[in-house]
PDB file of N, CA and C in Angstrom:
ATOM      1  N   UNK A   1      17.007 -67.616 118.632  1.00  0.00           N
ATOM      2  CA  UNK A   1      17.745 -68.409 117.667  1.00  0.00           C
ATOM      3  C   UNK A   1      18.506 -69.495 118.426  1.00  0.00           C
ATOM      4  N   UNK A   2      18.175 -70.499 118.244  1.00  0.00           N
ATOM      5  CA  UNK A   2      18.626 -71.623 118.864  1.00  0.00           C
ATOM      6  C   UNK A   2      20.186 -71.949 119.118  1.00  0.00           C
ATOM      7  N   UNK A   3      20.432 -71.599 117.492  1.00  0.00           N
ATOM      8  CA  UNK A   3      21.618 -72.157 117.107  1.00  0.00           C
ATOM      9  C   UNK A   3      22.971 -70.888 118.082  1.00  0.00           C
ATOM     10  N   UNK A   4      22.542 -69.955 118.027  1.00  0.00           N
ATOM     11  CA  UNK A   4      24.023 -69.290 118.767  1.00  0.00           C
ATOM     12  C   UNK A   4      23.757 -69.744 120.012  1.00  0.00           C
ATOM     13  N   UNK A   5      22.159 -69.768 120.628  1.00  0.00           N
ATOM     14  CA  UNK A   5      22.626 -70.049 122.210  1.00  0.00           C
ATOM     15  C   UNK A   5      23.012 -71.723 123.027  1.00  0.00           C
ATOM     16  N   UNK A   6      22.280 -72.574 121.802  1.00  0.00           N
ATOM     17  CA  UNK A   6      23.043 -73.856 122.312  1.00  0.00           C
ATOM     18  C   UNK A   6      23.434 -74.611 121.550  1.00  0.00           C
ATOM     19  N   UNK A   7      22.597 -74.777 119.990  1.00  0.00           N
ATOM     20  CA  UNK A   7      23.896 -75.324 119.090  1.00  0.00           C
ATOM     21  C   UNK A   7      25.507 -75.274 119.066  1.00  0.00           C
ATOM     22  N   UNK A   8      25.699 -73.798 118.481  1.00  0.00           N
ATOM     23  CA  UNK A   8      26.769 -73.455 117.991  1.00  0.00           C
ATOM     24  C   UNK A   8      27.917 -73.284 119.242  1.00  0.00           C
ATOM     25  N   UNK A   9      27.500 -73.430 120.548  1.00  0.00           N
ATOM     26  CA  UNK A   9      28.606 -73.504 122.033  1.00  0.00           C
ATOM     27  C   UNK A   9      29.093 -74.846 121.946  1.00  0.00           C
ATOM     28  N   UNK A  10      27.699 -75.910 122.082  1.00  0.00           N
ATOM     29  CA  UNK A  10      28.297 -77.469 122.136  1.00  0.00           C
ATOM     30  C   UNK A  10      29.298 -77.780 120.918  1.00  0.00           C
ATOM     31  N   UNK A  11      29.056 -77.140 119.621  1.00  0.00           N
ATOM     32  CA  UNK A  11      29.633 -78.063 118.692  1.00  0.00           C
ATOM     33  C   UNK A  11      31.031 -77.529 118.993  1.00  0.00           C
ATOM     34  N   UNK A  12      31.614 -76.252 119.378  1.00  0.00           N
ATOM     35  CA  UNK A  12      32.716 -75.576 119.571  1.00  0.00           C
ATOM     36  C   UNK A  12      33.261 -76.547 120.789  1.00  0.00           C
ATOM     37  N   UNK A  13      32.618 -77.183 121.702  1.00  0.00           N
ATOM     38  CA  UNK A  13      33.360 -77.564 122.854  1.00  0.00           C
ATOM     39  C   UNK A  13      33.586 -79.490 122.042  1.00  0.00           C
ATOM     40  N   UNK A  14      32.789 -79.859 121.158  1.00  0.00           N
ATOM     41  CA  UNK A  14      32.570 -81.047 120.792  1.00  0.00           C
ATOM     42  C   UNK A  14      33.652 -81.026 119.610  1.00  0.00           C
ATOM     43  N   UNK A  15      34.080 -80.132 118.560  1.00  0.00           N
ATOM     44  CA  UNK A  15      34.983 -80.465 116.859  1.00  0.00           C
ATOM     45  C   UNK A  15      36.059 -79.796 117.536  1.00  0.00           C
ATOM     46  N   UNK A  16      37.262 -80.077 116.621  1.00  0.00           N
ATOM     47  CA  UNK A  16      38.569 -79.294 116.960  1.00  0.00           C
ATOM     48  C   UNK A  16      38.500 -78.182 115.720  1.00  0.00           C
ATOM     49  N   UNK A  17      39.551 -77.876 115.764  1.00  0.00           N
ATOM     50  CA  UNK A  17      39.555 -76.659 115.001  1.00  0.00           C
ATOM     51  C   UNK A  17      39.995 -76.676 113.225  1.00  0.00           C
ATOM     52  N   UNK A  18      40.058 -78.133 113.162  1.00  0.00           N
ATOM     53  CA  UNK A  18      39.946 -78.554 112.001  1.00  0.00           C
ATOM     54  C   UNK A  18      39.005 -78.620 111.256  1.00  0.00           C
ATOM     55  N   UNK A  19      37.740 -79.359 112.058  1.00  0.00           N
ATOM     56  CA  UNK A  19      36.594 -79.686 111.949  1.00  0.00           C
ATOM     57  C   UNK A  19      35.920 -78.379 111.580  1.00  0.00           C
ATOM     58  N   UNK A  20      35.592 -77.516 112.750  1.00  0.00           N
ATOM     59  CA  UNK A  20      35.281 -76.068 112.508  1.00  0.00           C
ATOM     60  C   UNK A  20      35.351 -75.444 111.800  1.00  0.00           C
ATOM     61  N   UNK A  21      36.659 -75.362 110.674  1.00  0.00           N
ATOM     62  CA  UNK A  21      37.406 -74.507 109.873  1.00  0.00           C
ATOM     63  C   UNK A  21      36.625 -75.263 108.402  1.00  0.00           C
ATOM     64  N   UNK A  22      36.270 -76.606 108.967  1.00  0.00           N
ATOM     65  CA  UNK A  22      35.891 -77.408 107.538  1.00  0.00           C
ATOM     66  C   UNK A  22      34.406 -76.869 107.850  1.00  0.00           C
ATOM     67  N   UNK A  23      33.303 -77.273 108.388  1.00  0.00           N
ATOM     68  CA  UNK A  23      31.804 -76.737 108.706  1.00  0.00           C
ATOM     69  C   UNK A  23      31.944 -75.093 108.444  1.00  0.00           C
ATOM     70  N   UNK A  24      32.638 -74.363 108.973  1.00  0.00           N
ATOM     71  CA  UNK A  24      32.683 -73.030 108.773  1.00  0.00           C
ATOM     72  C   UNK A  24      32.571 -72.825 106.936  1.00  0.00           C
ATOM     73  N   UNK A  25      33.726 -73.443 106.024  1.00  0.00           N
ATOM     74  CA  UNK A  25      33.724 -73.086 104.839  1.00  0.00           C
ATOM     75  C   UNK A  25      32.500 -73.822 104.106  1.00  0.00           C
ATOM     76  N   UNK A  26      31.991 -74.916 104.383  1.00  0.00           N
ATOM     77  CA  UNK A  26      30.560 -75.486 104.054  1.00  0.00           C
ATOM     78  C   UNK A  26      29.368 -74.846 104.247  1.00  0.00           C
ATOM     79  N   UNK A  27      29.186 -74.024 105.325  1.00  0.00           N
ATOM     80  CA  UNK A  27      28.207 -73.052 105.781  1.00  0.00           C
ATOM     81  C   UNK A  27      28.333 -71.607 104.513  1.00  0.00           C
ATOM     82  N   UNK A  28      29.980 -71.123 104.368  1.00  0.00           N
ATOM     83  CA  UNK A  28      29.070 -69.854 103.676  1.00  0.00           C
ATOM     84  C   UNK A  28      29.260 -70.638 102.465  1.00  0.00           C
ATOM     85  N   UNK A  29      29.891 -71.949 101.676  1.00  0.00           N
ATOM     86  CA  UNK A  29      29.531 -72.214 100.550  1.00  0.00           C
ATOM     87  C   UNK A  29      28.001 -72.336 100.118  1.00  0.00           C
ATOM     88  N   UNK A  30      27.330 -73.068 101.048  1.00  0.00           N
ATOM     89  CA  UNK A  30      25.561 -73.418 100.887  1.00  0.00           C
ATOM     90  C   UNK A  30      25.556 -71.867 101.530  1.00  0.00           C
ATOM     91  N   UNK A  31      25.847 -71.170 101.977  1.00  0.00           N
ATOM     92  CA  UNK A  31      24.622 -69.320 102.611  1.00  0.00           C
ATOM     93  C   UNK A  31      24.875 -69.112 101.260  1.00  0.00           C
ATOM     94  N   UNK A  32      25.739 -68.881 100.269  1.00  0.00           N
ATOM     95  CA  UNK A  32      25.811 -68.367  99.183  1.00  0.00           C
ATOM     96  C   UNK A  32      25.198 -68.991  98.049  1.00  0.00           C
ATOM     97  N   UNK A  33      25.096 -70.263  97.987  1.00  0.00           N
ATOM     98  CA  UNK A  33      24.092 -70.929  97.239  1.00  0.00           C
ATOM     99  C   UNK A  33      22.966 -70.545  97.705  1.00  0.00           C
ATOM    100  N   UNK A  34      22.049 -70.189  98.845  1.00  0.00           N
ATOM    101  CA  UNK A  34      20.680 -70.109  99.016  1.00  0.00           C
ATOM    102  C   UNK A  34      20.608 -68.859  98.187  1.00  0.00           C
ATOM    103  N   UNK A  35      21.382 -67.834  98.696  1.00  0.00           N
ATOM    104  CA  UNK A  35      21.109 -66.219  98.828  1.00  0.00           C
ATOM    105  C   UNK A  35      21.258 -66.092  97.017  1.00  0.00           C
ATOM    106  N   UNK A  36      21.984 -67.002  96.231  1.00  0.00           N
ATOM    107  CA  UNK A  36      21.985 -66.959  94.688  1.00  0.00           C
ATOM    108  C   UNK A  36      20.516 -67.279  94.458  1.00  0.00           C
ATOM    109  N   UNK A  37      20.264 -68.652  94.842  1.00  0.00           N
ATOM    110  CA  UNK A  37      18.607 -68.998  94.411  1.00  0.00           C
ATOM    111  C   UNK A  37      17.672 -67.643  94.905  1.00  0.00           C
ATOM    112  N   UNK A  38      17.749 -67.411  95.691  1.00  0.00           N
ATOM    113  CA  UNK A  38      16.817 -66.389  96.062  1.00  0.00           C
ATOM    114  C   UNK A  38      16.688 -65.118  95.515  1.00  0.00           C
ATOM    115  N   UNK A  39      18.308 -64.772  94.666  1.00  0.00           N
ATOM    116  CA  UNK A  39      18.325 -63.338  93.957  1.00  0.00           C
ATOM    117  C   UNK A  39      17.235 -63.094  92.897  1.00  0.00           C
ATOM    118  N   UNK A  40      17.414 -64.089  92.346  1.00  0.00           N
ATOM    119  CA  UNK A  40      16.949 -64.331  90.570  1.00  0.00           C
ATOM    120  C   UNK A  40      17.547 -62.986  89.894  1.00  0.00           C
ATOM    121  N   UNK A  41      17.042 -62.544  88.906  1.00  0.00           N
ATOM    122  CA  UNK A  41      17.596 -61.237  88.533  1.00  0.00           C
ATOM    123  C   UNK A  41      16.840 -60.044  88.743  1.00  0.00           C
ATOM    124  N   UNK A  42      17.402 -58.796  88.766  1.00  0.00           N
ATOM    125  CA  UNK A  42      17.185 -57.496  89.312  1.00  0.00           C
ATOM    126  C   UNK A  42      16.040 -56.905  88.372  1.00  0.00           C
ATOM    127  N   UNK A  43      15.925 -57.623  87.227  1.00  0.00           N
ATOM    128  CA  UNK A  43      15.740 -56.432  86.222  1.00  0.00           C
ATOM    129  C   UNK A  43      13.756 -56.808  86.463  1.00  0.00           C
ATOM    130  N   UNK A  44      13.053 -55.689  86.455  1.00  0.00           N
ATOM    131  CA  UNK A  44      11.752 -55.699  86.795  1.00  0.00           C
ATOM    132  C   UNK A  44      11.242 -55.609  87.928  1.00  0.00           C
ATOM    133  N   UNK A  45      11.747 -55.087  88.831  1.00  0.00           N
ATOM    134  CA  UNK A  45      11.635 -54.767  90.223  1.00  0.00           C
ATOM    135  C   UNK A  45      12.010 -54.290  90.581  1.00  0.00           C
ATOM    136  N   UNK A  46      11.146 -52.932  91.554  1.00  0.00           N
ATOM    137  CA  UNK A  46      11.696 -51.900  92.035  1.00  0.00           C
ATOM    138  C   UNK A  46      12.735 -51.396  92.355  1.00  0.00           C
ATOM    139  N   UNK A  47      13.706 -50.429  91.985  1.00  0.00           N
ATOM    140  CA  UNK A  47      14.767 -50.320  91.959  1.00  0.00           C
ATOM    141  C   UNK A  47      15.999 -51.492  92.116  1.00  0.00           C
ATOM    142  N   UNK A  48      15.683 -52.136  91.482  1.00  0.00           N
ATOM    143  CA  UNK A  48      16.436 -53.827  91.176  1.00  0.00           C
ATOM    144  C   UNK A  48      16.658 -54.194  92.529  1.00  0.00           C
ATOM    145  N   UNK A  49      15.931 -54.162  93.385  1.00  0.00           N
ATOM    146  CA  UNK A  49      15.564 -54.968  94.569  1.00  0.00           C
ATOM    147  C   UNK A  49      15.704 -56.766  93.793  1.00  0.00           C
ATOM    148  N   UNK A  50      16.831 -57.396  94.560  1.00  0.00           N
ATOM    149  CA  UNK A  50      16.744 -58.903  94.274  1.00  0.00           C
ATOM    150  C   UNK A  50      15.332 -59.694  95.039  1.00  0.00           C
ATOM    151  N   UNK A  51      15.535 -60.844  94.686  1.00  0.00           N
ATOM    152  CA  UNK A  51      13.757 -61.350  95.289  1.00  0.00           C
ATOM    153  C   UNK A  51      14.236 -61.381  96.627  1.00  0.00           C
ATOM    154  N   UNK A  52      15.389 -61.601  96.785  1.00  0.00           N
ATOM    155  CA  UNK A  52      15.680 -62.301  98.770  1.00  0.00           C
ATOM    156  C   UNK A  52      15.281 -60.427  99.101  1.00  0.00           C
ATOM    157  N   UNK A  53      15.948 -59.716  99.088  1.00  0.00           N
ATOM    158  CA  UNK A  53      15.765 -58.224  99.190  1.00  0.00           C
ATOM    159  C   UNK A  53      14.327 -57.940  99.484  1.00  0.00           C
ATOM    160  N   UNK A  54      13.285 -58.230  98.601  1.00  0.00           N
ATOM    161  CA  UNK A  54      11.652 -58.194  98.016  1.00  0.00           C
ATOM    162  C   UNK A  54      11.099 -58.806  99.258  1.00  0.00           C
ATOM    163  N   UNK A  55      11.392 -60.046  99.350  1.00  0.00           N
ATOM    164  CA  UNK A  55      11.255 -61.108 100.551  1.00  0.00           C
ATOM    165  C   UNK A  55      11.364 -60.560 101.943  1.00  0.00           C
ATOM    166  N   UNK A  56      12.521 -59.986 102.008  1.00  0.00           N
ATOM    167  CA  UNK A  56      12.877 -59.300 103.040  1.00  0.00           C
ATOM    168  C   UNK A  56      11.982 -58.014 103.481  1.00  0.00           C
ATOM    169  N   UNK A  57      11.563 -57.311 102.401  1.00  0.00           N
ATOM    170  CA  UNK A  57      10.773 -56.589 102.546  1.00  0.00           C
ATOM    171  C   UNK A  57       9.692 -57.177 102.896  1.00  0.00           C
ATOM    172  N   UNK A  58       9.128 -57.573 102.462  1.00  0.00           N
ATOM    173  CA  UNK A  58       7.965 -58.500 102.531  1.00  0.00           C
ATOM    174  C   UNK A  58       7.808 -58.526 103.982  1.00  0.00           C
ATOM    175  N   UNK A  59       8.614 -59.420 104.328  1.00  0.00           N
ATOM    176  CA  UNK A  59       8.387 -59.885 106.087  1.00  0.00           C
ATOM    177  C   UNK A  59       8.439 -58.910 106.796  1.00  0.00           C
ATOM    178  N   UNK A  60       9.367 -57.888 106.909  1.00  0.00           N
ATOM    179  CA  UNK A  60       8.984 -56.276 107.520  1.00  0.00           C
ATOM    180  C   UNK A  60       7.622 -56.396 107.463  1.00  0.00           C
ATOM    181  N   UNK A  61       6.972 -55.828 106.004  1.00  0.00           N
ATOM    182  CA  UNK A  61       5.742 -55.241 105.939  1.00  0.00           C
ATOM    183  C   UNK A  61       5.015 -56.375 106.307  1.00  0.00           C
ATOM    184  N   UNK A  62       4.733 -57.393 107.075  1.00  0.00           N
ATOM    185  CA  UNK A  62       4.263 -58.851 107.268  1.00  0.00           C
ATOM    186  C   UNK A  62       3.260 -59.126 106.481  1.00  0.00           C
ATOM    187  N   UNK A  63       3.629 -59.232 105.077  1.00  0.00           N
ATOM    188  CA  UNK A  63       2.979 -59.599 103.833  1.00  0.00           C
ATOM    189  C   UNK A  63       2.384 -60.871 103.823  1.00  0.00           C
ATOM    190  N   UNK A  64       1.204 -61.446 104.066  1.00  0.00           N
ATOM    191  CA  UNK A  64       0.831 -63.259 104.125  1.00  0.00           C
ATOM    192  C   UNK A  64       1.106 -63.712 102.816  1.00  0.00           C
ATOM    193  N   UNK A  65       1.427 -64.814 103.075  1.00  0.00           N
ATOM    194  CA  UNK A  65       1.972 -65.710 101.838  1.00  0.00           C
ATOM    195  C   UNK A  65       3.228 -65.562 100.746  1.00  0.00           C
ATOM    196  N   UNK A  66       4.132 -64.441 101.622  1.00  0.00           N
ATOM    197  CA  UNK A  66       5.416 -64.132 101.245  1.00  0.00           C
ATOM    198  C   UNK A  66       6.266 -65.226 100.430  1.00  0.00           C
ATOM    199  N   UNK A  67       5.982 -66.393 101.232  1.00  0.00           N
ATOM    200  CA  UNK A  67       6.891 -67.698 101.291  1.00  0.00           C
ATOM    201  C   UNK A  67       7.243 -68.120  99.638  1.00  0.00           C
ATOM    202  N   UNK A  68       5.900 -68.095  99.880  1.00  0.00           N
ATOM    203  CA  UNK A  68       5.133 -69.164  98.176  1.00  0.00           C
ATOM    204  C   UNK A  68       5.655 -67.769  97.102  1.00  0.00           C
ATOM    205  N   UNK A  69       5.442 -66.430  97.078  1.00  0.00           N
ATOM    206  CA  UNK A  69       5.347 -65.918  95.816  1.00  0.00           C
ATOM    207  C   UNK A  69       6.718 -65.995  95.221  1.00  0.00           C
ATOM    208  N   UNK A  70       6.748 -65.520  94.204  1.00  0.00           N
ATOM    209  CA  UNK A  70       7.937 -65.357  93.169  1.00  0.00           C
ATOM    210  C   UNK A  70       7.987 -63.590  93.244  1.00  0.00           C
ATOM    211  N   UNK A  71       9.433 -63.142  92.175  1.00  0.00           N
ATOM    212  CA  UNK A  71       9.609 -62.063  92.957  1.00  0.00           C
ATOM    213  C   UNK A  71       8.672 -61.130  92.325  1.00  0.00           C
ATOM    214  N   UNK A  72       8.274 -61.229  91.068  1.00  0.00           N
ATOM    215  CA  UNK A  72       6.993 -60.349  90.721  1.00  0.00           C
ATOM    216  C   UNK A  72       5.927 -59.988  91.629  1.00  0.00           C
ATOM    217  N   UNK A  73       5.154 -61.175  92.524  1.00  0.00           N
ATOM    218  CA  UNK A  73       4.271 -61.309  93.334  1.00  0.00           C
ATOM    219  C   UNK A  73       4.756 -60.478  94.715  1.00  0.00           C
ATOM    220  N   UNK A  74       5.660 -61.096  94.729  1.00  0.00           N
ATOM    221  CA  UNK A  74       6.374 -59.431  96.032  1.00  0.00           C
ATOM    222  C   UNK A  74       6.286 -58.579  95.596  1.00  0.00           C
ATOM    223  N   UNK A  75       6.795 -57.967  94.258  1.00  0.00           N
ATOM    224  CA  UNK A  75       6.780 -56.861  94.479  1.00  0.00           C
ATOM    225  C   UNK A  75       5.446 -56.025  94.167  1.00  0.00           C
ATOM    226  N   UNK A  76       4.834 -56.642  93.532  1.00  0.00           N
ATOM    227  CA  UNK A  76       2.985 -56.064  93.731  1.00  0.00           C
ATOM    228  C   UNK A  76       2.295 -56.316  94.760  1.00  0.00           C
ATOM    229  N   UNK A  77       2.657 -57.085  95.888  1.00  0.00           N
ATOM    230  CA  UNK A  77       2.660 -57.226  97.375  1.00  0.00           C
ATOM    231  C   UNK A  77       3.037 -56.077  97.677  1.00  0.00           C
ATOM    232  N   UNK A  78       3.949 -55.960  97.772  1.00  0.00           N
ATOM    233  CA  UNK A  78       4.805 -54.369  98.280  1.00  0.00           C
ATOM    234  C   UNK A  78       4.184 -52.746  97.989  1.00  0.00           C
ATOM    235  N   UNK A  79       4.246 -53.232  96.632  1.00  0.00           N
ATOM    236  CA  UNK A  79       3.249 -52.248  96.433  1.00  0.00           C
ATOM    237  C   UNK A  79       1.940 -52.156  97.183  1.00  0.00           C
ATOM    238  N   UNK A  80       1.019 -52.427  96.983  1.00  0.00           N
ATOM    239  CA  UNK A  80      -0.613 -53.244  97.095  1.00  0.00           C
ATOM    240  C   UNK A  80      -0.244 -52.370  98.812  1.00  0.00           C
ATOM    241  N   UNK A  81       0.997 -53.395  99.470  1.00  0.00           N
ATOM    242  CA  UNK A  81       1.167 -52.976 101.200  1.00  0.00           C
ATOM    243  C   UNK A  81       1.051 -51.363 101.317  1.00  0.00           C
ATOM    244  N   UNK A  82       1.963 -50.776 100.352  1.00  0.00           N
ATOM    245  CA  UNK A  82       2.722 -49.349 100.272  1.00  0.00           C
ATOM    246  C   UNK A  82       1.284 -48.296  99.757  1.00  0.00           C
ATOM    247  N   UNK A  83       0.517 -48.759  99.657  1.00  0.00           N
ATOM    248  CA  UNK A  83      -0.346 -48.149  98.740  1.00  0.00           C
ATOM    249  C   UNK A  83      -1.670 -47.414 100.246  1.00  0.00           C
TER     250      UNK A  83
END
């Protein structure tokens, strides 16, 4: 991962702690916007596994074409894998 071993050192020696404190609260505002898009809702999938969850599974079980499906398609992926 790029970012802890040389991104995230330079920008600490480069912003003050103003700066930081501002990028820091911008970072989990957008992590929490992705991880919303990615939930969709629980209901129809295996034990209400969200799609990021499904996804996640997915890449464990190294499911091809994880990327592209929606969370239905994971989870009959999952299955289909599990089977």
């Amino acid at each position: 991962m790029e970012e802890g071993s040389t991104l995230l050192p330079a920008l600490r020696q480069t912003a003050d702690a103003k700066e930081l404190d501002r990028l820091g609260r911008a970072f989990e505002q957008r992590r929490a916007e992705e991880l919303k898009a990615l939930s969709g809702s629980a209901s129809g999938s295996p034990d209400g596994a969200t799609k990021a969850e499904l996804h996640e599974q997915a890449q464990q079980a190294d499911v091809p074409g994880r990327s592209q499906m929606d969370k239905q398609e994971l989870a009959r992926a999952l299955k289909k894998a599990g089977s």
